[in-house]
N, C-alpha and C. Protein backbone atom coordinates (compact mmCIF):
# COMPACT_ATOMS: atom_id res chain seq x y z
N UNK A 1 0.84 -1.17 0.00
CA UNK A 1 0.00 0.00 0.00
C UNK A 1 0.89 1.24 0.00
N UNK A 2 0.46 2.04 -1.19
CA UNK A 2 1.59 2.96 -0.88
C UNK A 2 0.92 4.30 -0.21
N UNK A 3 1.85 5.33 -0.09
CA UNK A 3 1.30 6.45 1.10
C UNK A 3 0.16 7.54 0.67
N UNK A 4 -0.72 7.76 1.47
CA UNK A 4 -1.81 8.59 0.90
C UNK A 4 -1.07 9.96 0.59
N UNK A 5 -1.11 11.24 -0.21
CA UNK A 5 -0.58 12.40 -0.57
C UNK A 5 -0.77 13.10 0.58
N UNK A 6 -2.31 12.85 0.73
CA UNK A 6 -2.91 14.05 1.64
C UNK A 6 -2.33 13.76 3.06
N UNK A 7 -2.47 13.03 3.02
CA UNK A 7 -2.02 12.60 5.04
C UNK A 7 -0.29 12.73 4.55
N UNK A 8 0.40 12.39 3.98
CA UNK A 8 1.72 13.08 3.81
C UNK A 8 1.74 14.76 3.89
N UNK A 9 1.32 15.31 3.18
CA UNK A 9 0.93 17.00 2.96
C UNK A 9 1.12 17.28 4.69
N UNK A 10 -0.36 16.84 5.24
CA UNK A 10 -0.81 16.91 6.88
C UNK A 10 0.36 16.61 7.33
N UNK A 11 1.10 16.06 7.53
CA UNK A 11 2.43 15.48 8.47
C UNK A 11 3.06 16.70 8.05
N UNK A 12 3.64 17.14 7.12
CA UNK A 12 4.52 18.11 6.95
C UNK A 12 4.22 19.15 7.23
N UNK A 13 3.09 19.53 6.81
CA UNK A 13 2.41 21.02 7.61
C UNK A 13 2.34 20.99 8.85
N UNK A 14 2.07 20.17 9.48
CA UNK A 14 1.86 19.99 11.11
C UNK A 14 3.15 20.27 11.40
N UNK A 15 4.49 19.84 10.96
CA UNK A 15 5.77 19.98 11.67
C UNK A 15 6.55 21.08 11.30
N UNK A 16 5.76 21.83 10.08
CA UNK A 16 6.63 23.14 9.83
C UNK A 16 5.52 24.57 10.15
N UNK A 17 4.47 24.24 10.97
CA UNK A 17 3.97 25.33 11.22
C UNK A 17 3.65 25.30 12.92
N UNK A 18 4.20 26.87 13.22
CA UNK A 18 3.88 26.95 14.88
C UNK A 18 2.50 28.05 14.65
N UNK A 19 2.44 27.88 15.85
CA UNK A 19 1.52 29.13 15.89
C UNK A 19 0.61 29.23 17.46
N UNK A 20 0.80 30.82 17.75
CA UNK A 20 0.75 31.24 19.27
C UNK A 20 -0.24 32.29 19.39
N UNK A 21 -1.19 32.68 20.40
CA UNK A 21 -2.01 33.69 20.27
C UNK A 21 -1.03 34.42 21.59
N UNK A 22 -0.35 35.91 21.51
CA UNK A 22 0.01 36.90 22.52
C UNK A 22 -0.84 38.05 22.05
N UNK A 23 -1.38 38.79 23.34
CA UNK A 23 -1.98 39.68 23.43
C UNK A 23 -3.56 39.79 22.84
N UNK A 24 -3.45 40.66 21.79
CA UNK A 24 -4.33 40.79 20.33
C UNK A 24 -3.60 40.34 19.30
N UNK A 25 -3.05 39.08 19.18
CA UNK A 25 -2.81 38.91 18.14
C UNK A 25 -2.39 37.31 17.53
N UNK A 26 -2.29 36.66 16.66
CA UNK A 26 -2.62 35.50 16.10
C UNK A 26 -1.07 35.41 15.82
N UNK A 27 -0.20 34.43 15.64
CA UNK A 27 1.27 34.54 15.18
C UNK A 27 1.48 33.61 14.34
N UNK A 28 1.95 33.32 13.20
CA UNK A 28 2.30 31.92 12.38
C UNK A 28 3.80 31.75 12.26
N UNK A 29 4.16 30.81 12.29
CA UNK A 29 5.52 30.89 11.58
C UNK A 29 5.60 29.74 10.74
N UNK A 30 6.16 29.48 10.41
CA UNK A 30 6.62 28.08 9.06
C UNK A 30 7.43 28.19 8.64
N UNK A 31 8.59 26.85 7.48
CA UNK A 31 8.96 26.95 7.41
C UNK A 31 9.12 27.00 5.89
N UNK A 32 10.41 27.15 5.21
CA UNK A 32 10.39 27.22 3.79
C UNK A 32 9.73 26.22 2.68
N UNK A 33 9.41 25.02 2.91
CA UNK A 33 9.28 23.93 2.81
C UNK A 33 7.35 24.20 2.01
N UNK A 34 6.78 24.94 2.87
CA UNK A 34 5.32 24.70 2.69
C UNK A 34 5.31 26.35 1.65
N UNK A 35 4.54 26.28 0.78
CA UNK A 35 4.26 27.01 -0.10
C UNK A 35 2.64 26.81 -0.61
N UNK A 36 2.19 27.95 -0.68
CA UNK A 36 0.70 28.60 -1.33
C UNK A 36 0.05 27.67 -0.27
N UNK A 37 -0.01 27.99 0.99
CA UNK A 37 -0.61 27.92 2.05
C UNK A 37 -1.79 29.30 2.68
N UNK A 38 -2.85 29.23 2.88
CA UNK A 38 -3.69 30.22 3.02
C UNK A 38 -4.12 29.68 4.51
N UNK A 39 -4.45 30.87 5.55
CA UNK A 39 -4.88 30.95 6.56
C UNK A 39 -5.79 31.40 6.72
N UNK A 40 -6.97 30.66 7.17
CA UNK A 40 -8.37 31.86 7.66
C UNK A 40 -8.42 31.36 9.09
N UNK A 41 -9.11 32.90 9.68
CA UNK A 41 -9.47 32.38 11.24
C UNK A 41 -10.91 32.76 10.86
N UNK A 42 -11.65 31.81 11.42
CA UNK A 42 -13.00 31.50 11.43
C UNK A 42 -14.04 31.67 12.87
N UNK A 43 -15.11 31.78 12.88
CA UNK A 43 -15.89 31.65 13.84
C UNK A 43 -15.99 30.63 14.41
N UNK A 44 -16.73 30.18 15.23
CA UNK A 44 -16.70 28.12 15.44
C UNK A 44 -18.48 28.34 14.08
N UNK A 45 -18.62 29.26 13.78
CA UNK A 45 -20.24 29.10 13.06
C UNK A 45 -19.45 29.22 11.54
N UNK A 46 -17.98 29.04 11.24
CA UNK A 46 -17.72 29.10 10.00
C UNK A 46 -17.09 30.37 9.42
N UNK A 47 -17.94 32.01 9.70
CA UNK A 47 -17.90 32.62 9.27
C UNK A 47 -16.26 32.71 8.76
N UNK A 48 -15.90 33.96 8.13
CA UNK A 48 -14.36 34.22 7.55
C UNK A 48 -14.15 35.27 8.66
N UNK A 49 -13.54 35.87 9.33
CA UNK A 49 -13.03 36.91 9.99
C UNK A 49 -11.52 37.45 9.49
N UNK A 50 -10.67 36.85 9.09
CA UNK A 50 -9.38 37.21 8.66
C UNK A 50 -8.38 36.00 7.35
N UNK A 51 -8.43 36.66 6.53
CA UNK A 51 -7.74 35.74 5.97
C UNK A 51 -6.65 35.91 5.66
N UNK A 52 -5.07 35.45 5.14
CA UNK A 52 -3.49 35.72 5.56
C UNK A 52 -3.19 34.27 4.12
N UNK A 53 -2.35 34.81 3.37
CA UNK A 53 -1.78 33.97 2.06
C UNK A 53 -0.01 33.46 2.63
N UNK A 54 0.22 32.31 2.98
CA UNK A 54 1.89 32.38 3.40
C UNK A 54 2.73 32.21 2.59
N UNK A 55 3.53 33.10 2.23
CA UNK A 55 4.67 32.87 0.98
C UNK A 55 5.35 31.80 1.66
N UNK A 56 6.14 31.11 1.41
CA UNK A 56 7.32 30.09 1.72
C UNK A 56 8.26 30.45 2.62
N UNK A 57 8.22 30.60 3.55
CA UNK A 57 9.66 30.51 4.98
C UNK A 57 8.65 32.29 5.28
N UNK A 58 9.14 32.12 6.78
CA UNK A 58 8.86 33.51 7.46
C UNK A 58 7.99 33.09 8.60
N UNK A 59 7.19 34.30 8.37
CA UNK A 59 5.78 34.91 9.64
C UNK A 59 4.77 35.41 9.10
N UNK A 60 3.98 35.64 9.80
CA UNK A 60 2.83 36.00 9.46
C UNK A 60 1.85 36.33 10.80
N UNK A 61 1.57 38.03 11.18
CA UNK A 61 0.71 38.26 11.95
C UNK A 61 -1.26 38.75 11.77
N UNK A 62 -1.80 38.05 12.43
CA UNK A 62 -3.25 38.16 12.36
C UNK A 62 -4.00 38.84 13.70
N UNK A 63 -4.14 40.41 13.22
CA UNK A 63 -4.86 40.94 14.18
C UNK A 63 -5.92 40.52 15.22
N UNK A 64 -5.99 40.56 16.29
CA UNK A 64 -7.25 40.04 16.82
C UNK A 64 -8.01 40.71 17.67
N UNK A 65 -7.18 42.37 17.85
CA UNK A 65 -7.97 43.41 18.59
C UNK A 65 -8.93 43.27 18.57
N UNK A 66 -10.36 43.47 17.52
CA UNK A 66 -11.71 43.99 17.78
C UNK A 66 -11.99 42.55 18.05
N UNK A 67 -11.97 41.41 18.40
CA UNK A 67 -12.43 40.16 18.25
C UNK A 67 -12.65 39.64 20.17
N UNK A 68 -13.84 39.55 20.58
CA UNK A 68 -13.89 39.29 21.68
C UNK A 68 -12.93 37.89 22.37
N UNK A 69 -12.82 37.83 23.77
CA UNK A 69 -12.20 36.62 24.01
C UNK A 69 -13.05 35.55 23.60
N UNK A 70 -12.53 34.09 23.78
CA UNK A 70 -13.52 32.85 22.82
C UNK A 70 -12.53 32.04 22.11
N UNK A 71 -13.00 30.77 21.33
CA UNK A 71 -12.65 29.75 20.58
C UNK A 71 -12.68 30.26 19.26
N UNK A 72 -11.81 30.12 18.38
CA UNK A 72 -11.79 30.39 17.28
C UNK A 72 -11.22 29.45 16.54
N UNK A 73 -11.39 29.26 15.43
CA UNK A 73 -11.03 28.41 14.27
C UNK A 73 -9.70 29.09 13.43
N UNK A 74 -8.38 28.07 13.33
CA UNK A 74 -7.57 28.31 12.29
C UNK A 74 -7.44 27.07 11.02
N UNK A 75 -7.75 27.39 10.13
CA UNK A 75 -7.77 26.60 9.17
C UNK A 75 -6.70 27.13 8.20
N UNK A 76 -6.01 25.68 8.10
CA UNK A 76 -4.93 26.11 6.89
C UNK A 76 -5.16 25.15 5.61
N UNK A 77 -5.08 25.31 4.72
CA UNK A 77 -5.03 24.97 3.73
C UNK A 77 -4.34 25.31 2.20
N UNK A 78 -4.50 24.16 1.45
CA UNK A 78 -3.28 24.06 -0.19
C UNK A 78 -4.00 23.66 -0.72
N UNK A 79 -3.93 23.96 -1.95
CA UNK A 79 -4.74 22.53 -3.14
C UNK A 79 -4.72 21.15 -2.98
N UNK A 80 -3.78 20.89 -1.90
CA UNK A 80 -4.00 19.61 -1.56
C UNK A 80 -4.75 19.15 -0.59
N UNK A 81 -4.93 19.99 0.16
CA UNK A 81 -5.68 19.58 1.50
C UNK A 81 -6.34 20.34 2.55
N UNK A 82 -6.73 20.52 3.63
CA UNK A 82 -6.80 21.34 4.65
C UNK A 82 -6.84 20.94 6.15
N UNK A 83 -6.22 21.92 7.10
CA UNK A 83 -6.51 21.09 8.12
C UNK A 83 -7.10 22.39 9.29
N UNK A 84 -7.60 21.91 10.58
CA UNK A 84 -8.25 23.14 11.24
C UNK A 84 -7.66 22.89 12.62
N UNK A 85 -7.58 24.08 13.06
CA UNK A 85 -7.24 24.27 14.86
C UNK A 85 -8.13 25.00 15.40
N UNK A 86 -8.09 24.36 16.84
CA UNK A 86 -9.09 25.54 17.53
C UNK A 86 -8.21 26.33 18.30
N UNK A 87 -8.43 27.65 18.05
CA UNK A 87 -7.57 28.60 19.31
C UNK A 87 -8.36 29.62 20.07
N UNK A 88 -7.68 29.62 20.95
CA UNK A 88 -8.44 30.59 22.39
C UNK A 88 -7.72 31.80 22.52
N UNK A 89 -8.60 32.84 22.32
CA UNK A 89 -8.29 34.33 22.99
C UNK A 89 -8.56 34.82 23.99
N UNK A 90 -7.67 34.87 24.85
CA UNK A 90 -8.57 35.11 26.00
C UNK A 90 -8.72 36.40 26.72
């Protein structure tokens, strides 16, 4: 049996992306490796609230001032796949 793409994709994204909520604000980092990666933070009801495109290696900050404390949704995704986190502002 050979290896599924997508659950390969998932393994690699999982190990080249951090990501921290300080203050008001959302933090990404990754590494060079993952390319045409898009970030939305979501409502838990779906909605879009912020969306963030990641070029290949760096950071990436996501405002979260006007956004009350609560659970929020990070979803990342590629043409290959997507995957979601829940994060807390508190």
């Amino acid at each position: 049996m050979r290896p599924c793409p997508t659950f390969q994709w998932l393994k690699e994204t999982l190990k080249a992306i951090a990501y921290y909520v300080r203050a008001n604000a959302l933090f990404l980092e990754y590494l060079p490796n993952q390319k045409g990666l898009q970030a939305n933070l979501l409502t838990l009801g779906g909605q879009i609230l912020c969306k963030e495109v990641l070029a290949s290696g760096g950071a990436a900050k996501m405002d979260l001032a006007g956004l009350p404390a609560g659970i929020y949704l990070l979803r990342l995704s590629s043409n290959k796949a997507q995957v979601t986190f829940k994060i807390f502002k508190p």
